[in-house]
C-alpha atoms as a PDB file:
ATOM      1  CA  UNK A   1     147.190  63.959 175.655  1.00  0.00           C
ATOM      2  CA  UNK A   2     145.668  61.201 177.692  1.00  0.00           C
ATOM      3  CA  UNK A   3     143.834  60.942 180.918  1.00  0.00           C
ATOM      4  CA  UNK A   4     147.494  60.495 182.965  1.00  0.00           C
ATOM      5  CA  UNK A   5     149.162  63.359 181.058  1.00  0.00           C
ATOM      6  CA  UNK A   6     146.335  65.316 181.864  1.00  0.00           C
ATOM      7  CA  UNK A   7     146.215  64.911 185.485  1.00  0.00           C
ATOM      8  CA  UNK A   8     149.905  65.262 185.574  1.00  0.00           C
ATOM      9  CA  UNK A   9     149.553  68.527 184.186  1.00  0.00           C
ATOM     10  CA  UNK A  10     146.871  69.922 186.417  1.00  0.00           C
ATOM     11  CA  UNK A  11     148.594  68.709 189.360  1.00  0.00           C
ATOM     12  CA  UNK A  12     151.868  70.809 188.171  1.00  0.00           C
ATOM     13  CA  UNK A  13     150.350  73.947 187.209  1.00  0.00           C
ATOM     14  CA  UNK A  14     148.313  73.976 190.470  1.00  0.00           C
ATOM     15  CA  UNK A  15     150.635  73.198 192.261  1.00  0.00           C
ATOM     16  CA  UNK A  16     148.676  70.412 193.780  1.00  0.00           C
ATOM     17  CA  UNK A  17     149.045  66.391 194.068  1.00  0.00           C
ATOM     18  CA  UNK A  18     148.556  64.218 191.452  1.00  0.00           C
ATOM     19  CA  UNK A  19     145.776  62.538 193.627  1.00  0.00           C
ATOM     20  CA  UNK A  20     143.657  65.358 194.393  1.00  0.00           C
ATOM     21  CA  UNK A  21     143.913  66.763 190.492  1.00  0.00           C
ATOM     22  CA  UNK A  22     142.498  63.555 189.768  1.00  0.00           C
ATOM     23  CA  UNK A  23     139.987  64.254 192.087  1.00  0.00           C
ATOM     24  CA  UNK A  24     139.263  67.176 190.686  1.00  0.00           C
ATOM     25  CA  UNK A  25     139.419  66.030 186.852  1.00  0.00           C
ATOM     26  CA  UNK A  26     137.381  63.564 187.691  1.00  0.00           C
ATOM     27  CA  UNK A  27     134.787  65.827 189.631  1.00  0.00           C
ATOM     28  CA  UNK A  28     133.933  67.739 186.379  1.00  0.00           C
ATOM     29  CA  UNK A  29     133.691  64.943 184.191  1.00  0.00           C
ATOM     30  CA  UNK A  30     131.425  63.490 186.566  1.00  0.00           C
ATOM     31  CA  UNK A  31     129.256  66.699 186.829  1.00  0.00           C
ATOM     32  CA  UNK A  32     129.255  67.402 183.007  1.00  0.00           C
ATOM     33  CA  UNK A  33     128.232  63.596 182.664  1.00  0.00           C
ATOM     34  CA  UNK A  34     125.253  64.272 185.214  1.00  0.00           C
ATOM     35  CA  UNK A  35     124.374  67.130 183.343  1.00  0.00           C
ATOM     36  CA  UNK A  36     123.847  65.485 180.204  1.00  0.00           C
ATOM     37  CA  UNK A  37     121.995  62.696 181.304  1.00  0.00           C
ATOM     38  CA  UNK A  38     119.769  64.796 182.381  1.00  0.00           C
ATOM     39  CA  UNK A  39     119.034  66.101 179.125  1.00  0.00           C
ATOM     40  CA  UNK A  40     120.976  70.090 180.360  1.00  0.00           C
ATOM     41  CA  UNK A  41     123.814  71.782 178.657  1.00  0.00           C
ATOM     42  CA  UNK A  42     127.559  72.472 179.842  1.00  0.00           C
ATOM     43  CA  UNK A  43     128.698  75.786 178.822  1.00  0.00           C
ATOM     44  CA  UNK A  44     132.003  76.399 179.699  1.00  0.00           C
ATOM     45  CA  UNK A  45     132.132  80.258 178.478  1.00  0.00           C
ATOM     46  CA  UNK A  46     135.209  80.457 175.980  1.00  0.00           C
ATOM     47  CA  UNK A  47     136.011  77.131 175.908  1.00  0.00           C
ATOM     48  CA  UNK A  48     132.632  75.442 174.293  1.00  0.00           C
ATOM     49  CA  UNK A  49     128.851  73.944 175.286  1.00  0.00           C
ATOM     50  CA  UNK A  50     128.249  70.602 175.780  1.00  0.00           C
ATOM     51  CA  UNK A  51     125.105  69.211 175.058  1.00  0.00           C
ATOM     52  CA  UNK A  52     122.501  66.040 173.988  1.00  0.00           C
ATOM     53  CA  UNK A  53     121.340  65.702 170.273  1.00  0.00           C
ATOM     54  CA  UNK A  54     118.633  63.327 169.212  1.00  0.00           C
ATOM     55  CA  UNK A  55     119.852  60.835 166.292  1.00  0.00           C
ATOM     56  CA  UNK A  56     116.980  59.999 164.541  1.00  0.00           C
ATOM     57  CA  UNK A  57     116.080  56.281 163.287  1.00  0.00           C
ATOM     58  CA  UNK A  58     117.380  55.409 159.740  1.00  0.00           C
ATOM     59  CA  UNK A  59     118.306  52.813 157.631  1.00  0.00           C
ATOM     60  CA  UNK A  60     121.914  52.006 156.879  1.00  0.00           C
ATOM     61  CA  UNK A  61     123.828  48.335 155.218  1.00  0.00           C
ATOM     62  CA  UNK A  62     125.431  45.726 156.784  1.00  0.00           C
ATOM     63  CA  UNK A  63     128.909  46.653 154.950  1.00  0.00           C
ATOM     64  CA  UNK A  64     129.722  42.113 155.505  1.00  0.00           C
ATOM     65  CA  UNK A  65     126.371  41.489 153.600  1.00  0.00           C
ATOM     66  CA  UNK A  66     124.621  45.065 151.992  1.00  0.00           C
ATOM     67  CA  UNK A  67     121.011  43.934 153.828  1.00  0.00           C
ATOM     68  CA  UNK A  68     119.390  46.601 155.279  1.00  0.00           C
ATOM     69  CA  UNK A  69     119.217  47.006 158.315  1.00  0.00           C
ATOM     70  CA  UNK A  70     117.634  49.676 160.674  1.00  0.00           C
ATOM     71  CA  UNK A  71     119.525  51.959 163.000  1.00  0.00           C
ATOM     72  CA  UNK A  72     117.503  53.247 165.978  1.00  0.00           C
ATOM     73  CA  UNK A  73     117.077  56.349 167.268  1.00  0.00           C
ATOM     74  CA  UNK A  74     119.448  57.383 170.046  1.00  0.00           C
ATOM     75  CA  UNK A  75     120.390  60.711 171.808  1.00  0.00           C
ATOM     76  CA  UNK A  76     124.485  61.410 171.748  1.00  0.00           C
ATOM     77  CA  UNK A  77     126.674  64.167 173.458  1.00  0.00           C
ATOM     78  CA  UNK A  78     128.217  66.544 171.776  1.00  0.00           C
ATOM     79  CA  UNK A  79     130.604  69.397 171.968  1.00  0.00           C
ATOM     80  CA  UNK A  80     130.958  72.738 170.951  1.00  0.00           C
ATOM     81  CA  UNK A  81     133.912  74.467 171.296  1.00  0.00           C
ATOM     82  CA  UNK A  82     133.827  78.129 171.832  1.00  0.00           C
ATOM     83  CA  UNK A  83     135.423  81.697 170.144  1.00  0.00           C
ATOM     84  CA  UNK A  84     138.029  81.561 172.454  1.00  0.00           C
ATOM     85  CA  UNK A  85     139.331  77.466 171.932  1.00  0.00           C
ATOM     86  CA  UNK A  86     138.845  78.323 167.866  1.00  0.00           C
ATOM     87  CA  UNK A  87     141.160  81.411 168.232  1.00  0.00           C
ATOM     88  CA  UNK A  88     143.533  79.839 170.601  1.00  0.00           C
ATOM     89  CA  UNK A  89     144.129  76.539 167.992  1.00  0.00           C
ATOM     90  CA  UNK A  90     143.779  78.141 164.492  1.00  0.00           C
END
């Protein structure tokens, strides 16, 4: 499902327009994005946590080449899900 489909959907089940579920789709992506820049989790209860990780620095290879290289450290979001989203898909 992709951004579209999704909005579609919202808009259906709530019963609302396809403008204002983007709107609102776009409101919590927007807030959970804040969030994490901020360095705070997201936790959705029964659906999952959101939340920053530190990568640290490491070497990896140039796959065109094999030189090393160095990868630096950076901090990346992550997700995850909850009891309820495992149940519901397994």
């Amino acid at each position: 499902m992709n951004k579209k489909q999704m909005i579609e959907q919202i808009a259906k089940e709530a019963g609302i327009s396809k403008k204002q579920a983007q709107k609102s789709l776009d409101a919590v992506i927007g807030n959970i994005t804040k969030a994490l820049k901020k360095g705070e989790k997201v936790t959705l209860v029964g659906f999952g946590t959101f939340a920053v990780r530190k990568r640290k620095a490491r070497q990896g290879r140039n796959p065109r080449n094999g030189q090393i290289i160095k990868i630096p450290a950076k901090k990346v979001p992550v997700f995850k899900a909850g009891n309820e989203l495992k149940k519901a898909v397994s």
